[in-house]
C-alpha atoms as a PDB file:
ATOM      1  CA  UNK A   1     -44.286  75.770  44.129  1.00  0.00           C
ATOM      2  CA  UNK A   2     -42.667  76.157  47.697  1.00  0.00           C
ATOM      3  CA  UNK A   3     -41.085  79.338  47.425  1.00  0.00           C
ATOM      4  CA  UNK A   4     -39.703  80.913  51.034  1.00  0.00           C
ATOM      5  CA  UNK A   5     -41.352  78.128  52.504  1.00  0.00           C
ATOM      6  CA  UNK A   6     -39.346  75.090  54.570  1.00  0.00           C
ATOM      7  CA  UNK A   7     -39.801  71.934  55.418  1.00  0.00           C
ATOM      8  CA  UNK A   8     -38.073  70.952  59.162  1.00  0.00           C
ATOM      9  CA  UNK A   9     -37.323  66.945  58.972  1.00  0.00           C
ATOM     10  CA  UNK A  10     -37.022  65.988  62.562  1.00  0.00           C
ATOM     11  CA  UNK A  11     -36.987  63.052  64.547  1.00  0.00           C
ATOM     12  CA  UNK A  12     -40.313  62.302  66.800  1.00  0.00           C
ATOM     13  CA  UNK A  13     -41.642  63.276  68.942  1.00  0.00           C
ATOM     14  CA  UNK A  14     -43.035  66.721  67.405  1.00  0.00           C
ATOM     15  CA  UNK A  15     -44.455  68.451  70.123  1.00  0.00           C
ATOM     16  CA  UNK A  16     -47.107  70.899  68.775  1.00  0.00           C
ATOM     17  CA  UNK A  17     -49.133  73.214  70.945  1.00  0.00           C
ATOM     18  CA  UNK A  18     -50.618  76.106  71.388  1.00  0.00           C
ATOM     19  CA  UNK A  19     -49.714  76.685  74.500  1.00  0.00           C
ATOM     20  CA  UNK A  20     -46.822  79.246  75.185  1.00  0.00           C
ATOM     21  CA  UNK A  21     -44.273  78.175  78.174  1.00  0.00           C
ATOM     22  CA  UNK A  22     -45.353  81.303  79.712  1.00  0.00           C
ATOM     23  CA  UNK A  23     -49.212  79.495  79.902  1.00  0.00           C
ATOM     24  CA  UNK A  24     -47.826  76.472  80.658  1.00  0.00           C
ATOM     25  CA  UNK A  25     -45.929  77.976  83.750  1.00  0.00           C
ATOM     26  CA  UNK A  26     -48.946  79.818  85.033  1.00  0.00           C
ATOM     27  CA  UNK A  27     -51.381  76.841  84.751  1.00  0.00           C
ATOM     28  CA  UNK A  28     -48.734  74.445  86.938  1.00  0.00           C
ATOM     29  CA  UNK A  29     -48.710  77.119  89.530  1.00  0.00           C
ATOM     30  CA  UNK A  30     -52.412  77.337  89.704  1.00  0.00           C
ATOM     31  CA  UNK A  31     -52.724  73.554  90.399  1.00  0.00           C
ATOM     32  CA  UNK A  32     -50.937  74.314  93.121  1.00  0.00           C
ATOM     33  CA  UNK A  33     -52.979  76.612  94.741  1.00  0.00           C
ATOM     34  CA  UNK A  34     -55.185  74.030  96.204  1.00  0.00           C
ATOM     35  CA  UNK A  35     -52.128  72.436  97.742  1.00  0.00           C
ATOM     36  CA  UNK A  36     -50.452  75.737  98.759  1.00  0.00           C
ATOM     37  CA  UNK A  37     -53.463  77.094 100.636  1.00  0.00           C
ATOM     38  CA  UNK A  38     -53.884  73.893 102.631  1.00  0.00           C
ATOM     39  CA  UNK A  39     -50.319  74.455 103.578  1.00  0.00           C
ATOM     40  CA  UNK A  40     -51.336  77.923 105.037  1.00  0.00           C
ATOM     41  CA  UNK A  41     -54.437  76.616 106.842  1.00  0.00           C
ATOM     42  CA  UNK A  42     -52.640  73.449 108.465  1.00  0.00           C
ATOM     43  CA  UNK A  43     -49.455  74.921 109.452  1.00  0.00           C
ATOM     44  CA  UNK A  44     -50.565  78.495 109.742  1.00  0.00           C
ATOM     45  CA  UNK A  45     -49.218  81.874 108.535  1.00  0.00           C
ATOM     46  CA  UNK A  46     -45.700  80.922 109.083  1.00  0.00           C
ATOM     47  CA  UNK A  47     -46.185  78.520 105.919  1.00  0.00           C
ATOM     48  CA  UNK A  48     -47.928  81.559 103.760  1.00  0.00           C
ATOM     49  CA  UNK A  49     -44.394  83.614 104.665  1.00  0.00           C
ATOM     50  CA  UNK A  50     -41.960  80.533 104.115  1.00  0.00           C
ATOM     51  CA  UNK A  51     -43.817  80.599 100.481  1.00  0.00           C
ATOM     52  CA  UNK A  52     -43.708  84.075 100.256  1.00  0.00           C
ATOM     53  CA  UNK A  53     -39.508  84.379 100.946  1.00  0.00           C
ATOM     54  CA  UNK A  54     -39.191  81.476  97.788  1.00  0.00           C
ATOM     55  CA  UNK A  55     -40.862  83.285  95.458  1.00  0.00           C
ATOM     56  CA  UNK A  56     -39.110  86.878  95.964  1.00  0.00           C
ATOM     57  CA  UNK A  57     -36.263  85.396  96.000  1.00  0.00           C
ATOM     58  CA  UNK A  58     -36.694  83.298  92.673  1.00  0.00           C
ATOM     59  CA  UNK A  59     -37.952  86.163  91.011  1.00  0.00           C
ATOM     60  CA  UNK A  60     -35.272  88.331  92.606  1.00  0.00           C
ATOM     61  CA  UNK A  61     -32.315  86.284  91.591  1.00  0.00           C
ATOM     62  CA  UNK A  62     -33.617  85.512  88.113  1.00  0.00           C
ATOM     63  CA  UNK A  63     -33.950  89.469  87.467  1.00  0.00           C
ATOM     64  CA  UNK A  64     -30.212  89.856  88.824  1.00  0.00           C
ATOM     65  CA  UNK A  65     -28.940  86.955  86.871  1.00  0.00           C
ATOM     66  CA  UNK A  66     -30.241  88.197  83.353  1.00  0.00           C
ATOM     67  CA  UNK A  67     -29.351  91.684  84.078  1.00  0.00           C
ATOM     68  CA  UNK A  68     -25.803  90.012  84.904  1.00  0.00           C
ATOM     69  CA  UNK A  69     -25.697  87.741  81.657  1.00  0.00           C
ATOM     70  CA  UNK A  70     -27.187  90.843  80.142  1.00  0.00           C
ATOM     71  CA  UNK A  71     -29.967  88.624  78.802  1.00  0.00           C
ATOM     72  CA  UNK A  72     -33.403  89.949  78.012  1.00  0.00           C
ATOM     73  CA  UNK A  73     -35.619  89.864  81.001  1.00  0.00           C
ATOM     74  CA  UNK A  74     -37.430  86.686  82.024  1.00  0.00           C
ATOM     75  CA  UNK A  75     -38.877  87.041  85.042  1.00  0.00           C
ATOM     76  CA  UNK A  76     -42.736  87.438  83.832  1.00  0.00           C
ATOM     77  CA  UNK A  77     -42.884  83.850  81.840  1.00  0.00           C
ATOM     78  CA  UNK A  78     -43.492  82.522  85.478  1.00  0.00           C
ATOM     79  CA  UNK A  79     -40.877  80.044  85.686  1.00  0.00           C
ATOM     80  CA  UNK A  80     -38.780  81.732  88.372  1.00  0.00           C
ATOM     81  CA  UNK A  81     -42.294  81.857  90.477  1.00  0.00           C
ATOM     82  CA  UNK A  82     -43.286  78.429  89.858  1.00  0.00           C
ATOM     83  CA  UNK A  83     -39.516  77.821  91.523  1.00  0.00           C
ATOM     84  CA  UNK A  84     -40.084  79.413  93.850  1.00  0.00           C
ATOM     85  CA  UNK A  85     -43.187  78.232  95.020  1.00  0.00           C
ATOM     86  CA  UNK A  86     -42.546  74.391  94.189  1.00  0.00           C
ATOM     87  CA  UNK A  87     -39.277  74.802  96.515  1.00  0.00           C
ATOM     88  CA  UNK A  88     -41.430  76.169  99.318  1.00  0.00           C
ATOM     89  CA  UNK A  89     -44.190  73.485  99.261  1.00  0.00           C
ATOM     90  CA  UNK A  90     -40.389  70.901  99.630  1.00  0.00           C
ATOM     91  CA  UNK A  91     -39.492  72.969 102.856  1.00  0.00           C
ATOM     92  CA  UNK A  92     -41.088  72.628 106.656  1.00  0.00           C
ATOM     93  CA  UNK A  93     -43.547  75.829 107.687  1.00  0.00           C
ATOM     94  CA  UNK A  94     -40.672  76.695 110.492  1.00  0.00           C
ATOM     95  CA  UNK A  95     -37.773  76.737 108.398  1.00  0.00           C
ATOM     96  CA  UNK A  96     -35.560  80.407 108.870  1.00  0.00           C
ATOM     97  CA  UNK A  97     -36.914  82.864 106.396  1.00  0.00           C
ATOM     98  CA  UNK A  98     -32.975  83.473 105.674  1.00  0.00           C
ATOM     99  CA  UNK A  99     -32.490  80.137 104.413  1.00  0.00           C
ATOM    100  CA  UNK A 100     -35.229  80.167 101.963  1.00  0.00           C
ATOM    101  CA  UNK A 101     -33.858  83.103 100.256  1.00  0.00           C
ATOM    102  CA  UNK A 102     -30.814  81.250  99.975  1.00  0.00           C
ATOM    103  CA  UNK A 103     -32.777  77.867  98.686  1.00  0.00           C
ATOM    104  CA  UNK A 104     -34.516  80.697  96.033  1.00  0.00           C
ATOM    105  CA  UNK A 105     -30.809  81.999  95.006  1.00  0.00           C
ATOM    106  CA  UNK A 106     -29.629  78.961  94.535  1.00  0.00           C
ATOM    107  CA  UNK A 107     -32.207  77.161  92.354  1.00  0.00           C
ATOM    108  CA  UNK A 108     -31.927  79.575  90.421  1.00  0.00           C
ATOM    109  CA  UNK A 109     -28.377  81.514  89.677  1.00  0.00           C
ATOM    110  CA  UNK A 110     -26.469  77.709  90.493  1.00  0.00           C
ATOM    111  CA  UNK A 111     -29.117  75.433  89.305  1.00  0.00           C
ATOM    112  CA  UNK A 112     -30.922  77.336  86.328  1.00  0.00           C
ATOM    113  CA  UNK A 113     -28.352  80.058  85.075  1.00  0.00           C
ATOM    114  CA  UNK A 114     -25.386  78.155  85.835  1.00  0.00           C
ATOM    115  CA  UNK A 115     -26.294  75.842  82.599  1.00  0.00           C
ATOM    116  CA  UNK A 116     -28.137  78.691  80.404  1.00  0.00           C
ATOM    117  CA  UNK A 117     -30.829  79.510  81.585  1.00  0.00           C
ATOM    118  CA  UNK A 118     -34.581  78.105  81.225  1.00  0.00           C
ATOM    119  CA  UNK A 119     -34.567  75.096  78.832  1.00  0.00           C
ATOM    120  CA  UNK A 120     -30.261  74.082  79.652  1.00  0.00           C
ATOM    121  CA  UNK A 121     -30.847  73.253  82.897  1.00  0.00           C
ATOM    122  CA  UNK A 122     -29.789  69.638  83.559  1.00  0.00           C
ATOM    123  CA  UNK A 123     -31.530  69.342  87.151  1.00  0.00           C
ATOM    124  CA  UNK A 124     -34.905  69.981  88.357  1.00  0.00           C
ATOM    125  CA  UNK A 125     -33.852  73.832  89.739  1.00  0.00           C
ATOM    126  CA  UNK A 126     -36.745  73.749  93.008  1.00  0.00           C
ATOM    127  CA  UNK A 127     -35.332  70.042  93.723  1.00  0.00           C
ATOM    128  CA  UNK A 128     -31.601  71.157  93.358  1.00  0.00           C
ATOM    129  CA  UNK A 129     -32.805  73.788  95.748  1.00  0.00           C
ATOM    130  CA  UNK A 130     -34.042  71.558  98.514  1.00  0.00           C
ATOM    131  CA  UNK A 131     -31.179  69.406  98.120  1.00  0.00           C
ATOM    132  CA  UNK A 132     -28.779  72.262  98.662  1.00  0.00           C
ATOM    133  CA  UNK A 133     -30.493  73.169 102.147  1.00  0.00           C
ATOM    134  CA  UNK A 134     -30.972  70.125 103.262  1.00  0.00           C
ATOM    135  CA  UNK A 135     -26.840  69.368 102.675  1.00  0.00           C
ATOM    136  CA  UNK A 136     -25.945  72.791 104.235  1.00  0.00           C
ATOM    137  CA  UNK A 137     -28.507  73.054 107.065  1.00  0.00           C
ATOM    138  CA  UNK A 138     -29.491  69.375 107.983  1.00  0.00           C
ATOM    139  CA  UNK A 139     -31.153  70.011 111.808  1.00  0.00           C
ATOM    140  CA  UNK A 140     -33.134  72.586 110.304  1.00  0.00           C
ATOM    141  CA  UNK A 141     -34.730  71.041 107.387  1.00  0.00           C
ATOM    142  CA  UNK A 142     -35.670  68.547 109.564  1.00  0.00           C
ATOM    143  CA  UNK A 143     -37.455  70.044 112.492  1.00  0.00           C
ATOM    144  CA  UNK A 144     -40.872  69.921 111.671  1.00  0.00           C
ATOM    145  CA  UNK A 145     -43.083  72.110 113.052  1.00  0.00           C
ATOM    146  CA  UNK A 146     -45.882  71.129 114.982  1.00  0.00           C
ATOM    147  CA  UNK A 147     -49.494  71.375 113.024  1.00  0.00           C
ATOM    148  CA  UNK A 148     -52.307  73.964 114.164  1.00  0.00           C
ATOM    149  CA  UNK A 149     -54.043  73.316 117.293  1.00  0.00           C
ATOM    150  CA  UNK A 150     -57.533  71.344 116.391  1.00  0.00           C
ATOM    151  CA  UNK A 151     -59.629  69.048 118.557  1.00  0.00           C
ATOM    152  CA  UNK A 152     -57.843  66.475 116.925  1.00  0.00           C
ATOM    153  CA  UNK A 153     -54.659  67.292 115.975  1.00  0.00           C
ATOM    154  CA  UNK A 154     -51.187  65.453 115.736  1.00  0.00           C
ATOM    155  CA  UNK A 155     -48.128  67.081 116.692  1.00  0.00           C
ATOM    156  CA  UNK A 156     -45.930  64.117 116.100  1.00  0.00           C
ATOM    157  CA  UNK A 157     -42.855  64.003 113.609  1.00  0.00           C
ATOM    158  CA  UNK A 158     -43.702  63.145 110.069  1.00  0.00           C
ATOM    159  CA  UNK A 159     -45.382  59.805 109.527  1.00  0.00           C
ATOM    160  CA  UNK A 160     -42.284  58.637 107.664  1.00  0.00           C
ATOM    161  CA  UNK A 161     -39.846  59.670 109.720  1.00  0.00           C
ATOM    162  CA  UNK A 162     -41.849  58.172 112.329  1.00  0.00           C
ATOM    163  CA  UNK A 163     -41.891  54.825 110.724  1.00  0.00           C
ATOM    164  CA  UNK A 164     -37.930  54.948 109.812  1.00  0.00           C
ATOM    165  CA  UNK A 165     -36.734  55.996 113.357  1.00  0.00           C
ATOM    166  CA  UNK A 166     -38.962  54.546 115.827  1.00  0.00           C
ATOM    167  CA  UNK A 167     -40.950  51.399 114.062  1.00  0.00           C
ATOM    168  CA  UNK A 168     -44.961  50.489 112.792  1.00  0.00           C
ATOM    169  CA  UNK A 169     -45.486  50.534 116.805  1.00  0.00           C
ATOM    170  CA  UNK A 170     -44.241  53.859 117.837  1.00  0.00           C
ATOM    171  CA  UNK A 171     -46.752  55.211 114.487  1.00  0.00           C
ATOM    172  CA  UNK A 172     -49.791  53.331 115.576  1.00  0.00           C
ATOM    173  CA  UNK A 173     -49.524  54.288 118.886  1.00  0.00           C
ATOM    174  CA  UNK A 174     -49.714  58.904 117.579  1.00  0.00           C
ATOM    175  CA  UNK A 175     -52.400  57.276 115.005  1.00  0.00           C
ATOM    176  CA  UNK A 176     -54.250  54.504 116.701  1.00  0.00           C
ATOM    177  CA  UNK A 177     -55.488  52.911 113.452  1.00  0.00           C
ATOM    178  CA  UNK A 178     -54.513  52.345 109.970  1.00  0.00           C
ATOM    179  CA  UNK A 179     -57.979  53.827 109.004  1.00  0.00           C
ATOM    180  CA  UNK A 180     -57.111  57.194 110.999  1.00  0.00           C
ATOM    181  CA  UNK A 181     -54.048  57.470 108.996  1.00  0.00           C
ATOM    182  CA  UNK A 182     -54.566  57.227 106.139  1.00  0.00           C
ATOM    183  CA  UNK A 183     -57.698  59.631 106.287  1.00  0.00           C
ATOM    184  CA  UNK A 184     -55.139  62.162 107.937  1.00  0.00           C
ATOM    185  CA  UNK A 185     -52.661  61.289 105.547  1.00  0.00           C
ATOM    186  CA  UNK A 186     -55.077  61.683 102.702  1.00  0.00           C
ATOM    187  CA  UNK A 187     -56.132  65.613 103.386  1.00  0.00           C
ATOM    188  CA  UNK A 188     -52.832  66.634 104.552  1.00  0.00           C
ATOM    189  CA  UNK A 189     -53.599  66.630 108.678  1.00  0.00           C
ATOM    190  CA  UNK A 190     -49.737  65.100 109.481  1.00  0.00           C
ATOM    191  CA  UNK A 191     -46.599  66.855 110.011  1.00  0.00           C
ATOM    192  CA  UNK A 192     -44.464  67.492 106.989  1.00  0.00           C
ATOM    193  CA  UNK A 193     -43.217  70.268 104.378  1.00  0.00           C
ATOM    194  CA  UNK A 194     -46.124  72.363 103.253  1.00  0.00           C
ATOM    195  CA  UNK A 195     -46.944  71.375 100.390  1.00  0.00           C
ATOM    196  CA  UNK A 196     -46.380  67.627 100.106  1.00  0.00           C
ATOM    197  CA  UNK A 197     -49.132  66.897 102.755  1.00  0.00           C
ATOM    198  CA  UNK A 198     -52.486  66.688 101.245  1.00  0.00           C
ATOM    199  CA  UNK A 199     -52.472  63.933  98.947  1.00  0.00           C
ATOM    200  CA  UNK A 200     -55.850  64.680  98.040  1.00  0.00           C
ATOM    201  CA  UNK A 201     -55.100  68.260  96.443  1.00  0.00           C
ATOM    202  CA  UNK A 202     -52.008  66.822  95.194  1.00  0.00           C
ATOM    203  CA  UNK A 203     -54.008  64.467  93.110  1.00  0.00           C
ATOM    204  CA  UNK A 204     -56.510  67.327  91.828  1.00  0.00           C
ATOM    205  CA  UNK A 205     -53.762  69.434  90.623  1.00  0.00           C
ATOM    206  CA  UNK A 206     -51.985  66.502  89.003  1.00  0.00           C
ATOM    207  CA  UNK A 207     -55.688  65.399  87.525  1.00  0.00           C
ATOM    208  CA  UNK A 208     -55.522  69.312  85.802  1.00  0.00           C
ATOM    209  CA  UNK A 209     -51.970  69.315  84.220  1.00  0.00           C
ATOM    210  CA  UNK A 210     -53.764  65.657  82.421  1.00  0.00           C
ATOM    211  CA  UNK A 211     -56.518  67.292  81.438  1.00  0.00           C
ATOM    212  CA  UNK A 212     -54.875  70.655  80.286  1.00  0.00           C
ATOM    213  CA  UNK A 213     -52.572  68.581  78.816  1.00  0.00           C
ATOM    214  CA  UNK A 214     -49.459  70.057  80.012  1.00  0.00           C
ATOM    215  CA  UNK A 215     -48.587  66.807  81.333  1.00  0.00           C
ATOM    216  CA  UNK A 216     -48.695  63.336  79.975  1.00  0.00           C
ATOM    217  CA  UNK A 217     -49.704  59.757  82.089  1.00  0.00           C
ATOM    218  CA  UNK A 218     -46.247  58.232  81.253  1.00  0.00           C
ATOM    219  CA  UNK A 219     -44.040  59.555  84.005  1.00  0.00           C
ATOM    220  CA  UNK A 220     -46.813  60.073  87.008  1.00  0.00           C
ATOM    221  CA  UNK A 221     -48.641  56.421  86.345  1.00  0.00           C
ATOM    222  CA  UNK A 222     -44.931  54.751  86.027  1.00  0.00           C
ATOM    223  CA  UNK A 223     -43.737  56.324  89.132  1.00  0.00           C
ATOM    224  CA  UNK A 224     -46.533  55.665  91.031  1.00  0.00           C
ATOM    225  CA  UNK A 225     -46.966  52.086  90.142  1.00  0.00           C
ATOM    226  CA  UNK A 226     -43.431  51.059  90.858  1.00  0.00           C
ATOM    227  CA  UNK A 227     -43.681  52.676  94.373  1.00  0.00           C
ATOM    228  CA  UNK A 228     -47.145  50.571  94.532  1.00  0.00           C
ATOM    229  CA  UNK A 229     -45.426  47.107  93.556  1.00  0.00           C
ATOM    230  CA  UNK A 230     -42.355  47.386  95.834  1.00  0.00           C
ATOM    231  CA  UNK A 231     -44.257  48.742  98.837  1.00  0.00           C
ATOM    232  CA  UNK A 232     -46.397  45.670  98.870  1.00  0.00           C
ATOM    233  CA  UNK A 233     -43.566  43.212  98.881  1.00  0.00           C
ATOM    234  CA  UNK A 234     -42.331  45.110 101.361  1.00  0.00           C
ATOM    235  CA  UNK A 235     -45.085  45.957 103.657  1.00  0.00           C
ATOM    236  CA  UNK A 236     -48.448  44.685 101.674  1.00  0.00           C
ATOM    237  CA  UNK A 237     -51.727  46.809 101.672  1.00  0.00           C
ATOM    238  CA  UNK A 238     -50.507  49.160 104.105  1.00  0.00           C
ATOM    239  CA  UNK A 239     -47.415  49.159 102.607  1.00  0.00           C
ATOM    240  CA  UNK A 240     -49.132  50.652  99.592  1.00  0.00           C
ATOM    241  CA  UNK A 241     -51.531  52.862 100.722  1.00  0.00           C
ATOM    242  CA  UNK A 242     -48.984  54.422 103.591  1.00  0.00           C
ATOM    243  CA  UNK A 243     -45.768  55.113 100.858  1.00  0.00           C
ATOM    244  CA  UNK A 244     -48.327  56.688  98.230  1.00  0.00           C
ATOM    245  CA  UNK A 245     -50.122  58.863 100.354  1.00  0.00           C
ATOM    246  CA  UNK A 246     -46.698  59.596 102.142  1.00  0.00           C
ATOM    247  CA  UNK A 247     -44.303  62.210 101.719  1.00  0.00           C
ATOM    248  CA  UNK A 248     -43.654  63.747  98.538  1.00  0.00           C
ATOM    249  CA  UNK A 249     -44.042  61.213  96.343  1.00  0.00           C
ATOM    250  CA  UNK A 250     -47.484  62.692  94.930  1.00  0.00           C
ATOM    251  CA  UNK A 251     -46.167  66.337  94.534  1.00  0.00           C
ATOM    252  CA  UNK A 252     -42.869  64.564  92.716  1.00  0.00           C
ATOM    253  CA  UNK A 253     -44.547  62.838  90.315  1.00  0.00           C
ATOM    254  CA  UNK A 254     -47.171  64.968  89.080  1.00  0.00           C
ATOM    255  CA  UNK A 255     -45.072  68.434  89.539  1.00  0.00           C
ATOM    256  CA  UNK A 256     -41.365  67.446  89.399  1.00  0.00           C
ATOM    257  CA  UNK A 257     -40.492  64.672  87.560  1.00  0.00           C
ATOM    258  CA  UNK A 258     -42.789  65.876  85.127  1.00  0.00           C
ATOM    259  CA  UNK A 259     -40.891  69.187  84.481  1.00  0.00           C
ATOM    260  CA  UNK A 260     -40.370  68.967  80.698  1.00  0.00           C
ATOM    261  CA  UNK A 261     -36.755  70.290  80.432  1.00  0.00           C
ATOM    262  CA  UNK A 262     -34.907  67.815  82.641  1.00  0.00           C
ATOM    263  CA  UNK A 263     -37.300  64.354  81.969  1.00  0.00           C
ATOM    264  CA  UNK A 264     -37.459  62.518  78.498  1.00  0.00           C
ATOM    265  CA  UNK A 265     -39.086  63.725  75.269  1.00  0.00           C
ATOM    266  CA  UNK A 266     -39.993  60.097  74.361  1.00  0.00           C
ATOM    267  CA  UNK A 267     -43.221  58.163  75.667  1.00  0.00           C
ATOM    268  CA  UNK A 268     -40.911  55.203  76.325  1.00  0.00           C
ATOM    269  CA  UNK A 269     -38.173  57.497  77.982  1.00  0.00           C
ATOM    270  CA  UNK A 270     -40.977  58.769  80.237  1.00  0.00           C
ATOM    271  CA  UNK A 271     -41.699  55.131  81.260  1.00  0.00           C
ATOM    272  CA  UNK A 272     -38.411  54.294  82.306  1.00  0.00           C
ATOM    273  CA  UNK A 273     -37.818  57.633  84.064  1.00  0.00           C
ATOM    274  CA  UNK A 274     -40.635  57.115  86.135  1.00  0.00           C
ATOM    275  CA  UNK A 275     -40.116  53.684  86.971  1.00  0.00           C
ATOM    276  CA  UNK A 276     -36.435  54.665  87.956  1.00  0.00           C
ATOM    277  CA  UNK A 277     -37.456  57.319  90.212  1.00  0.00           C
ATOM    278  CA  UNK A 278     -39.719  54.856  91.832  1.00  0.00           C
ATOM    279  CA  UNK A 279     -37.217  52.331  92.481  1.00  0.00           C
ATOM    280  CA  UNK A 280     -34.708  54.841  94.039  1.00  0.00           C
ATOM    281  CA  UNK A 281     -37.451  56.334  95.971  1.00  0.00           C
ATOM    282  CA  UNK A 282     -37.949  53.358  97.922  1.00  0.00           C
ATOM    283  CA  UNK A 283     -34.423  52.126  97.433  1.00  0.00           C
ATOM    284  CA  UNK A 284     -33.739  55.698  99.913  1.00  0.00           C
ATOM    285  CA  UNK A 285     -36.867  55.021 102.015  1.00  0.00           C
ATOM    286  CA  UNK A 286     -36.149  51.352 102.717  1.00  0.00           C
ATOM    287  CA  UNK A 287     -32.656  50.825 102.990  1.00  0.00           C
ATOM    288  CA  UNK A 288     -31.172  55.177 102.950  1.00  0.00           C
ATOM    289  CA  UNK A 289     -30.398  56.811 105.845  1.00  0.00           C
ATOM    290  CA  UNK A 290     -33.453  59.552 104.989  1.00  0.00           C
ATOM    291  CA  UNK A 291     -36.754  58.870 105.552  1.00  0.00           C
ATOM    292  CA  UNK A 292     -38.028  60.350 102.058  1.00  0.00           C
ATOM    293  CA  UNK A 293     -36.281  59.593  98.585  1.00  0.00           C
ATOM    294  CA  UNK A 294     -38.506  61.595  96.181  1.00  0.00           C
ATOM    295  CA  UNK A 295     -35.699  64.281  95.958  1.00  0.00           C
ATOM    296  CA  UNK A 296     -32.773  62.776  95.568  1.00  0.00           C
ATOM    297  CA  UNK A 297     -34.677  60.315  93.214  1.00  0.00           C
ATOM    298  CA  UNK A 298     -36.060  62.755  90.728  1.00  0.00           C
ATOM    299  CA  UNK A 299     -32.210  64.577  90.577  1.00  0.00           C
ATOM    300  CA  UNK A 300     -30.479  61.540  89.741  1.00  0.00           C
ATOM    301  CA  UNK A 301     -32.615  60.325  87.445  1.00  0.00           C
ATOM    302  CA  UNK A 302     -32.123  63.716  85.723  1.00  0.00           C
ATOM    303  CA  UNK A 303     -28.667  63.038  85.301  1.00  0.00           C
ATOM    304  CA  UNK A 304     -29.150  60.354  83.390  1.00  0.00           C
ATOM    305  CA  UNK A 305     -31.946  61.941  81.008  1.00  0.00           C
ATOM    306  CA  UNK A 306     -29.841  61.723  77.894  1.00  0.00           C
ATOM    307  CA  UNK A 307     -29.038  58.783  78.392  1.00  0.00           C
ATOM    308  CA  UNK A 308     -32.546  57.576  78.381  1.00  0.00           C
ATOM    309  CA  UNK A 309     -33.079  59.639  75.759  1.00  0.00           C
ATOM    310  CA  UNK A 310     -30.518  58.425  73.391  1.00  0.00           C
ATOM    311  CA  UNK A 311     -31.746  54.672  73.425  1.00  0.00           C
ATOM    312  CA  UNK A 312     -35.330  55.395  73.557  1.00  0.00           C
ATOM    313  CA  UNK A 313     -35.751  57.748  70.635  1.00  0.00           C
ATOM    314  CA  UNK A 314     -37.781  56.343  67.397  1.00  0.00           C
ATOM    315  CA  UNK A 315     -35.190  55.968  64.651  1.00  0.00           C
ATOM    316  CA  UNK A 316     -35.405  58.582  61.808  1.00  0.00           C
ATOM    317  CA  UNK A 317     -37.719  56.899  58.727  1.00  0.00           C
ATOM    318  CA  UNK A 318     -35.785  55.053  56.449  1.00  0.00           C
ATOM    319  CA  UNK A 319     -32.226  55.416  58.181  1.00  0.00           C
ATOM    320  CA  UNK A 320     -30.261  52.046  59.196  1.00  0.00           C
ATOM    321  CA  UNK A 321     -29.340  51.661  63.442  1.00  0.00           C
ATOM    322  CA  UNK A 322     -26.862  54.291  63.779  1.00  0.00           C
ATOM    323  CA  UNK A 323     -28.620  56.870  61.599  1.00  0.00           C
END
């Protein structure tokens, strides 16, 4: 007999693991680390403080917001720091130390607590962050500071931003060859916010979530593949190789769009997600008035989540089309 026991008939998916959100949290902000130091090294100590503002004032708010919504306290599952550290790797190494506390306050009291708290948020709360600051302080989101002095080094703007404003000539002529830059691009030696830089470390983290399974393929590989096909209509090989390694479109689609509360459940949800964010991403890059698109790509395809959600879910065994 099945006495005191229950059965739970769900819908798929049924996610099963052993791993506590707590875990989880901690592992994504370890495959950062990689990332986050090169940050430090390329842009100096001014980066390692930038990070260091985010994260107190994640933590900080999320203490005062449970403690407000007299909620127990959260603030050692590691969410609020992984928050605050993804929003610092989105800002540039010279941004005022004032404004990241404010970019850490609002991800999240406005874009976390607002809706609930962890697990009702409706937009990526690091993302919502950046897209706060760069709407309220525009000049200074994008003044990029200038890279460490090496032999070698470039001072220039951002490669994208580069590439918008001033055209393929003005970036050949800080770069010289297509080879240079994309070996620059590739470990992170170009101007940009600290953490999206270094494709390569980007890639290595995103290669651990896979294997730790905290992530699956279906969001990263669709994203990255759309960006892949339009940038070679647009601009062939170096089309390709120049929008992947660019920007933050490698620490958005292993890190953001990936964050489990405000993508799809569904394998097929994840697939369309992805390919949406691609599409906007170089909808914004080609044709917006920004130079990047990862941002603003990831939050509005977070709006329509449910959405994808509702027509991609596997029906319910044995009920008719609107069961």
């Amino acid at each position: 007999m099945l006495k005191d026991k229950h059965l739970t008939v769900t819908v798929s998916p049924h996610i099963k693991t052993a791993l506590s959100t707590e875990k989880m949290m901690w592992i994504v902000s370890c495959a950062l680390i990689p990332a986050s130091a090169a940050g430090i090294y390329f842009f100096g100590f001014r980066a390692a403080l930038v990070i260091a503002a985010c994260i107190v004032s994640s933590l900080l708010s999320e203490l005062f917001c449970t403690l407000l919504m007299k909620k127990p306290a959260t603030i050692k599952d590691g969410s609020a720091f992984l928050t605050g550290l993804l929003l610092a790797l989105c800002l540039p190494p010279g941004l005022p130390l004032w404004m990241c506390f404010l970019g850490g306050f609002f991800a999240i009291a406005v874009s976390k607590f607002a809706f609930g708290g962890l697990g009702f948020n409706i937009f990526n709360p690091a993302l919502a962050g950046r897209a706060f600051l760069m709407g309220a302080f525009a000049k200074e989101m994008t003044s990029w500071k200038t890279l460490r002095v090496f032999p070698d080094g470039i001072t220039a703007a951002t490669p994208l931003n580069l590439l918008k404003e001033q055209g393929y000539d003005s970036l050949m002529k800080v770069y010289d060859s297509h080879s240079y830059l994309f070996k620059e691009l590739f470990i992170g030696h170009v101007g940009g916010s600290i953490g999206e830089t270094s494709a390569a470390l980007l890639i290595i983290g995103g290669l651990i979530l896979l294997f730790a399974r905290i992530i699956t393929w279906h969001i990263p590989v669709s994203y990255i593949l759309t960006v892949a096909i339009i940038s070679y209509f647009t601009g062939g090989t170096f089309g390709i190789i120049f929008h992947l390694l660019s920007g933050g479109l490698m620490i958005g689609a292993f890190f953001m769009a990936t964050d489990p509360v405000t993508s799809p459940l569904t394998s097929k949800g994840q697939l369309v997600f992805g390919a949406g964010c691609g599409i906007l991403t170089m909808l914004i890059r080609l044709r917006g008035g920004y130079p990047e698109g990862v941002c603003y790509a990831i939050l509005l395809m977070n709006s329509v989540t449910p959405l994808i959600e509702r027509y991609s879910k596997t029906r319910i065994f044995g009920a008719g089309k609107n069961g």
